[in-house]
Protein backbone atom coordinates (compact mmCIF):
# COMPACT_ATOMS: atom_id res chain seq x y z
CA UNK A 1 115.91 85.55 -13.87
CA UNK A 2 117.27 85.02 -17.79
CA UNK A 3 115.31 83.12 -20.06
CA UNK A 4 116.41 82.51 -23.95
CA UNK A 5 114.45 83.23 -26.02
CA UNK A 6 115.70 81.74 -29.36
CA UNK A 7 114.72 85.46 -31.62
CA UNK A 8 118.34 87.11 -30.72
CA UNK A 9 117.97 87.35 -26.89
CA UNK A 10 116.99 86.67 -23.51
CA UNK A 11 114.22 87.38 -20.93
CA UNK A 12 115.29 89.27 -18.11
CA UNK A 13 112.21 88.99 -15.34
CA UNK A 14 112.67 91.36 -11.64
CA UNK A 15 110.56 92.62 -8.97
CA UNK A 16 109.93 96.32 -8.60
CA UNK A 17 109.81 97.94 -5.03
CA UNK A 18 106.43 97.18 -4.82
CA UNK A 19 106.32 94.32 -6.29
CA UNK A 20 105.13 94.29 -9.79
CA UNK A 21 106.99 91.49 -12.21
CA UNK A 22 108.90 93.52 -14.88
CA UNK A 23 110.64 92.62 -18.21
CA UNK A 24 114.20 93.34 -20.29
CA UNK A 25 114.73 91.76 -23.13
CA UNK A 26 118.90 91.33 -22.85
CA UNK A 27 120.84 90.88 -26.58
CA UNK A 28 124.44 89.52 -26.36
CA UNK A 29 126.65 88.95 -23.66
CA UNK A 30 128.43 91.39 -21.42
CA UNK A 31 132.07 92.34 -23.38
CA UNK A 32 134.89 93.01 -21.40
CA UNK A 33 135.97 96.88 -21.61
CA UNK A 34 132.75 97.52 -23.26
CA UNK A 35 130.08 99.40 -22.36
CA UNK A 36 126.47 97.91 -22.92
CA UNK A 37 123.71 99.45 -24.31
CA UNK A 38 120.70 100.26 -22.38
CA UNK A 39 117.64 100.84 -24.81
CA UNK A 40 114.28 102.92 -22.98
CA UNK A 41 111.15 103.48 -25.03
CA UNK A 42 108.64 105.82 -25.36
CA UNK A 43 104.94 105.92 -23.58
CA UNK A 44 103.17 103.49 -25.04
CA UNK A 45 106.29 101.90 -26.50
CA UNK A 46 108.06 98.97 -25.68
CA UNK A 47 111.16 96.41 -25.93
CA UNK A 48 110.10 95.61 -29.21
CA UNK A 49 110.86 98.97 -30.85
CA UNK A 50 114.72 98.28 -30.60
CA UNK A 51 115.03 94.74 -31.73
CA UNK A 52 116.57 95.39 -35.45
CA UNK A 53 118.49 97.76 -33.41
CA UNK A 54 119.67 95.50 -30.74
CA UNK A 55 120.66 92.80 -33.25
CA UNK A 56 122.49 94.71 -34.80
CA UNK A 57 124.55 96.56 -31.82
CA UNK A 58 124.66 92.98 -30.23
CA UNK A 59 125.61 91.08 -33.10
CA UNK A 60 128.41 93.76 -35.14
CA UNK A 61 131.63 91.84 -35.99
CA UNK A 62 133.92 94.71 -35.02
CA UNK A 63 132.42 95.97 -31.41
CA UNK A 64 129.39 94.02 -30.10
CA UNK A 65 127.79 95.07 -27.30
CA UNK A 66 125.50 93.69 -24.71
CA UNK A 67 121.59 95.12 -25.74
CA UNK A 68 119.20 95.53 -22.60
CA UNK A 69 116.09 96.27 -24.03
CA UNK A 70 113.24 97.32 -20.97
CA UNK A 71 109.38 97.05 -20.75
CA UNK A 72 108.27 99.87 -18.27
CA UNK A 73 105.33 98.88 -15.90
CA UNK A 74 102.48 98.12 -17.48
CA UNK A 75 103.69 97.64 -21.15
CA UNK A 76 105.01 94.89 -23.58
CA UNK A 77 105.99 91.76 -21.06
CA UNK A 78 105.98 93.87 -17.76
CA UNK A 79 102.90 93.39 -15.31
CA UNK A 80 100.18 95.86 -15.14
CA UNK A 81 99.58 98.11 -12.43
CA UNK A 82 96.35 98.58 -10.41
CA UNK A 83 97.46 102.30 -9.51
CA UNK A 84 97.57 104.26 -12.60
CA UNK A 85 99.32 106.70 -10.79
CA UNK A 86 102.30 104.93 -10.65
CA UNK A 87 102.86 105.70 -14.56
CA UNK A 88 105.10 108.54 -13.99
CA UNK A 89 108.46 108.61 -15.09
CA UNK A 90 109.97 108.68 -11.87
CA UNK A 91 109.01 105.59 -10.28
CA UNK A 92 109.84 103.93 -14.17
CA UNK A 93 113.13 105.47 -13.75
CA UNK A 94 112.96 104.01 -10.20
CA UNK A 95 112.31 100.70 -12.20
CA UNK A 96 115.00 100.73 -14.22
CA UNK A 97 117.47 101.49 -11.99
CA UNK A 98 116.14 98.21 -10.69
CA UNK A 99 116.50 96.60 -13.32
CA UNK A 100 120.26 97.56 -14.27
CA UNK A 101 121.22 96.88 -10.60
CA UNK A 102 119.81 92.98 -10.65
CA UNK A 103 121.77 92.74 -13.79
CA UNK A 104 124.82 94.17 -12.40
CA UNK A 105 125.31 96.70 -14.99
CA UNK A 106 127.06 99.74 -13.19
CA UNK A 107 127.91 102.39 -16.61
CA UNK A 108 126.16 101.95 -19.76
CA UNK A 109 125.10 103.97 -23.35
CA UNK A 110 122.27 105.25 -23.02
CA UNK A 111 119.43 105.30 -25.65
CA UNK A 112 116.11 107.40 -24.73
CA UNK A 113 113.38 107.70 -27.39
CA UNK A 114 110.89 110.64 -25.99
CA UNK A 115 109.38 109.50 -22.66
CA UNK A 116 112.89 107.17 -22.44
CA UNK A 117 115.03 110.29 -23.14
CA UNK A 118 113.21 111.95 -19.94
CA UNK A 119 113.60 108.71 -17.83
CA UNK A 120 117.59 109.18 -18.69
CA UNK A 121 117.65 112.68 -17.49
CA UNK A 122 116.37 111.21 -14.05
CA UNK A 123 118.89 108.54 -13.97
CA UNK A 124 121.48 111.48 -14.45
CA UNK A 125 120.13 113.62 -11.55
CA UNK A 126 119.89 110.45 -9.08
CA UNK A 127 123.11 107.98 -10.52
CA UNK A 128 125.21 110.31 -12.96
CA UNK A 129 128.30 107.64 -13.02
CA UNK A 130 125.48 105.35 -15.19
CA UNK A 131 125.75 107.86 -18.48
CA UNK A 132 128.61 107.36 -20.44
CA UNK A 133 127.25 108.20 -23.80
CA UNK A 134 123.53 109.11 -24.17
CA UNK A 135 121.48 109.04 -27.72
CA UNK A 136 118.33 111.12 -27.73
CA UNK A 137 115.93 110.37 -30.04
CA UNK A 138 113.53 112.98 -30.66
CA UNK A 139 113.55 114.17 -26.95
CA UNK A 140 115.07 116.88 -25.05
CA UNK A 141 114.99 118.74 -21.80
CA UNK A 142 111.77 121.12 -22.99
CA UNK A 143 108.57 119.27 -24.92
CA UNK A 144 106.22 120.79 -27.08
CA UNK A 145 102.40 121.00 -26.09
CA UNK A 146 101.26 120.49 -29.82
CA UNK A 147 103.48 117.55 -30.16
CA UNK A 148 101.72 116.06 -26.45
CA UNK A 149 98.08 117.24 -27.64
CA UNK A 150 99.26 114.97 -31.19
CA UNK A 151 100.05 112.22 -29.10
CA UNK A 152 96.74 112.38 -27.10
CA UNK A 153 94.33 112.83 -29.96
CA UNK A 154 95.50 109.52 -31.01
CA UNK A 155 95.56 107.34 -28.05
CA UNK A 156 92.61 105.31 -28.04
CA UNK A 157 91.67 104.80 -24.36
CA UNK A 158 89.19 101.91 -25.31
CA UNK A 159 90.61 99.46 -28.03
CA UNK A 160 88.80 97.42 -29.66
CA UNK A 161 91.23 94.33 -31.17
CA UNK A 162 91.65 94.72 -34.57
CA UNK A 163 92.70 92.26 -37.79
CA UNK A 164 96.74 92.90 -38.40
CA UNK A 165 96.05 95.00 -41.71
CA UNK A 166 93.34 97.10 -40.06
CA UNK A 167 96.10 97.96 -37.27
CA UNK A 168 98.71 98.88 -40.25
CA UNK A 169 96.61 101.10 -41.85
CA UNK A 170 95.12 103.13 -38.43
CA UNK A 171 98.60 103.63 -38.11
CA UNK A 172 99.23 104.83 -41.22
CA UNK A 173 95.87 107.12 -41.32
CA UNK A 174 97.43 108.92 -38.28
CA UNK A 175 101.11 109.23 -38.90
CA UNK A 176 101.35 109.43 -42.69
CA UNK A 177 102.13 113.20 -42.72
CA UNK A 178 104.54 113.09 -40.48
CA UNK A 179 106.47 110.28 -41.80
CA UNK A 180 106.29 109.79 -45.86
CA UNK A 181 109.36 107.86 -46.17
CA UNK A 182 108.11 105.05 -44.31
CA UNK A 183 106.94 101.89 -46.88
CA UNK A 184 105.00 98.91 -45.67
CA UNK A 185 107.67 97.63 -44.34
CA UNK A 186 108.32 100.15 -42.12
CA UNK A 187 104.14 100.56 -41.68
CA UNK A 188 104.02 96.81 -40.60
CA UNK A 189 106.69 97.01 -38.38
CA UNK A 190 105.79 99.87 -36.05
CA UNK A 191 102.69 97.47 -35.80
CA UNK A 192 104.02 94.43 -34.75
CA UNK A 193 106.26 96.22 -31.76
CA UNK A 194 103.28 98.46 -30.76
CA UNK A 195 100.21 95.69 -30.83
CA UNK A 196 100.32 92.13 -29.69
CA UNK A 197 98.02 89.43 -30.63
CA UNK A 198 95.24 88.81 -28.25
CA UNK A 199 94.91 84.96 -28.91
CA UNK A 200 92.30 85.34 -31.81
CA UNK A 201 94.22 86.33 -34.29
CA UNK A 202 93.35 89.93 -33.94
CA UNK A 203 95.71 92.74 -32.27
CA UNK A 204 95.45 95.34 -29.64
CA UNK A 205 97.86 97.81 -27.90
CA UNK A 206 100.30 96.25 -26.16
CA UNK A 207 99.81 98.72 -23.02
CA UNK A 208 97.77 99.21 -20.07
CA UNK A 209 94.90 101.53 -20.99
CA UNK A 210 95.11 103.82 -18.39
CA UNK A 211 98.63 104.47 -19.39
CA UNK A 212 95.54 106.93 -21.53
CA UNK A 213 94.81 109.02 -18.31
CA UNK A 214 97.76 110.22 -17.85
CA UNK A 215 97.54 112.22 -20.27
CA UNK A 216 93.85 113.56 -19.73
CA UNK A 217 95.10 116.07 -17.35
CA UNK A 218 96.94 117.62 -18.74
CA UNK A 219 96.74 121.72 -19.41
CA UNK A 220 98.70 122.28 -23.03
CA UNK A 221 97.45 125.83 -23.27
CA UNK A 222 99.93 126.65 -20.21
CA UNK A 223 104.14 125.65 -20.81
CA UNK A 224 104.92 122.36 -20.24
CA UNK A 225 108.18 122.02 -17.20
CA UNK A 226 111.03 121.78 -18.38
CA UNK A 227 114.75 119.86 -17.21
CA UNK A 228 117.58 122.29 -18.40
CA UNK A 229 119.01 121.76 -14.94
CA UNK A 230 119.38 118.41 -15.57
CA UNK A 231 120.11 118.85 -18.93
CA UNK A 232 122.96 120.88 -18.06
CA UNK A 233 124.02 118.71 -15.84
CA UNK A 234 124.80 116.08 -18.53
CA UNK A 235 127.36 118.37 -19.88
CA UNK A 236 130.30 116.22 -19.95
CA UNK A 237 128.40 113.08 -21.14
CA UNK A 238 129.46 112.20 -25.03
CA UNK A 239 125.95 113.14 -25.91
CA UNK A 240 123.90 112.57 -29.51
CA UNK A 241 120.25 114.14 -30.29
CA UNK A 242 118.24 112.62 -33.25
CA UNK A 243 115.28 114.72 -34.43
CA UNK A 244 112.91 113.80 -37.13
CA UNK A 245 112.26 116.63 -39.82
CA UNK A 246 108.76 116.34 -39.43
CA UNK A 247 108.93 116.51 -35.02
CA UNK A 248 105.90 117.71 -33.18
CA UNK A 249 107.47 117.29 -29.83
CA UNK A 250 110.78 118.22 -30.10
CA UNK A 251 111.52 121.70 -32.02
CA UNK A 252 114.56 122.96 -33.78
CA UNK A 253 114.77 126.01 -31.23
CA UNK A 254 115.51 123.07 -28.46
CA UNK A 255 117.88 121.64 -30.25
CA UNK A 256 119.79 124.56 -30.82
CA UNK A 257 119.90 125.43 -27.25
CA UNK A 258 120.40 121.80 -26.22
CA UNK A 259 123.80 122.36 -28.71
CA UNK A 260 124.64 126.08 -27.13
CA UNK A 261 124.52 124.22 -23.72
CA UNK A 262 126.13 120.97 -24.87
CA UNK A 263 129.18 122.11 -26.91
CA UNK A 264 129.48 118.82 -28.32
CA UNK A 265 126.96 117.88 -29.02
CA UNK A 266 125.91 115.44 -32.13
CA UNK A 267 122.62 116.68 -34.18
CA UNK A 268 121.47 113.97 -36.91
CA UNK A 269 118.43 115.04 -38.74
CA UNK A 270 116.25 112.38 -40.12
CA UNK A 271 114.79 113.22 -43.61
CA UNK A 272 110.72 111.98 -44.04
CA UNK A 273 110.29 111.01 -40.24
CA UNK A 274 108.61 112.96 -37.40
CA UNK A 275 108.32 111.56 -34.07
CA UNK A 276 110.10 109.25 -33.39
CA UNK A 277 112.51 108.52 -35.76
CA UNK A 278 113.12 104.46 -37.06
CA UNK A 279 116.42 103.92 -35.32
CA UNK A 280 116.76 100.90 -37.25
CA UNK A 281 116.51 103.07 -40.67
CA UNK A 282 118.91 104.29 -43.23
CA UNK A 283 122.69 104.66 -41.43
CA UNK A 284 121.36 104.88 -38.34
CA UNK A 285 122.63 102.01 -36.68
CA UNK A 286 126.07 102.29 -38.06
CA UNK A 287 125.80 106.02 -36.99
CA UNK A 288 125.00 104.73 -33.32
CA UNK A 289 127.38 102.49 -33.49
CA UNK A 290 130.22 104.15 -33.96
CA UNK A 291 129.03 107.26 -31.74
CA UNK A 292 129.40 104.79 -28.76
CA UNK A 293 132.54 103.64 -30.08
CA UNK A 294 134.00 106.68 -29.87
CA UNK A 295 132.85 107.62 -26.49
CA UNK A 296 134.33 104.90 -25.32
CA UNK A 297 137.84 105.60 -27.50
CA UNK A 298 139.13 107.68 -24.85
CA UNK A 299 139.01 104.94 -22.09
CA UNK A 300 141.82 102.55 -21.60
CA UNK A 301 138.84 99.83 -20.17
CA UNK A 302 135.42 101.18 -21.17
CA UNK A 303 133.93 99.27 -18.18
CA UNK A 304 130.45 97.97 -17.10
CA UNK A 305 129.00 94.72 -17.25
CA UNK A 306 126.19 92.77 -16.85
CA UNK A 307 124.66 89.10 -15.77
């Protein structure tokens, strides 16, 4: 079910397999012999974090493209789920797949930010004919315990709602080293797609809070597992990596080997950011842009659509 939303797009509502009510937001129309973009966040991440993107891939004069943006159970617009063991990212890949299928989108780009960019090597192990161009942002087939152990220092696993600047400026407390080219702007922003008003005026995450526990047991003294099989897998998928200079999760050594494995491989370092990069800053955009563009030079009729 499609909803407009008046804001650029469209609410796309489906059922899971086990019946939770999940959310896509869905930018443009499908365009024939054009692949669409499909947009997957990170953990505690949702839709929200690719709007200026999607606008802008949706909306370019020269080659639009449909946007599906998705909520994974349990964040942004998607239901919650009772079973916190459900927050894994095979079943969300499971949900996705979902997802594409009710809207009838067979080949897409792909665009994984960290926990996204795992969810896409999934899809490539299950439904490789999906990938036709993939964009990793700050992700790749091995993870970094220090940048996990980062992640889980910060994750509050009892929010208390808090007024809008308060939220800007915890968020700036904890990710200011990491990412000093970031103004207000930029600070305000990461706010709005991360917390949601809770009908006082005040803001909390925007995510189950038991997404928390899933982390908790984790053992970052010991290596974390890795997916160079399906990494290598990928190898004739037009592929793009994005790392931020300052990345805790995702080192320089595994994007080296991601490029010895993945001949060709595009690298785009962004200057001032850690993890994960602002794919809505500096040339970006146009950068991702015209990387799907060209992946889909090649083909006569690019393909896929959508509902």
């Amino acid at each position: 079910m499609r909803m407009s939303s008046g804001n650029g797009f469209s609410d796309f509502f489906y059922p899971s397999r086990d019946g939770l009510r999940l959310h896509a937001r869905v930018y443009g129309e499908p365009v024939a012999g054009r692949w669409p973009v499909v947009c997957l966040a990170g953990l505690t991440r949702n839709a929200r974090d690719f709007h200026d993107l999607a606008l802008f891939l949706s909306q370019r004069a020269a080659t639009p493209r449909q946007v599906v943006c998705f909520d994974y159970r349990g964040r942004g617009e998607s239901q919650r789920d009772d079973d916190s063991a459900n927050y894994t990212v095979a079943v969300e890949a499971e949900d996705i797949l979902a997802g594409l299928a009710g809207l009838g989108i067979s080949e897409g780009c792909f665009i994984g930010t960290s926990r996204g960019g795992l969810i896409v090597h999934l899809i490539g192990a299950v439904q490789p004919a999906l990938l036709k161009a993939i964009v990793f942002n700050d992700i790749g087939p091995a993870i970094e315990p220090a940048g996990l152990e980062h992640i889980r220092a910060y994750l509050d696993p009892a929010p208390v709602p808090k007024p809008f600047r308060a939220v800007v400026e915890s968020l700036r407390a904890v990710h200011r080293t990491d990412f000093p080219a970031l103004d207000d702007r930029d600070w305000q922003s990461m706010a709005l797609a991360l917390y949601r008003d809770d009908g006082t005026g005040r803001f909390i995450p925007d995510f189950d809070a038991k997404l928390v526990q899933t982390l908790a047991g984790l053992d970052l003294t010991k290596p974390l597992p890795a997916l160079w099989p399906q990494f290598d897998a990928l190898a004739r998928v037009p592929m793009m990596v994005v790392r931020g200079e300052n990345s805790r999760l995702l080192s320089a050594g595994t994007v080296d080997e991601m490029a010895r494995r993945h001949a060709a491989l595009r690298v785009v370092t962004v200057r001032g950011q850690g993890h994960a990069p602002f794919l809505e800053t500096g040339a970006l955009p146009q950068t991702i842009a015209a990387f799907f563009d060209e992946a889909g030079s090649g083909n006569q009729a690019e393909g896929g659509t959508a509902a």
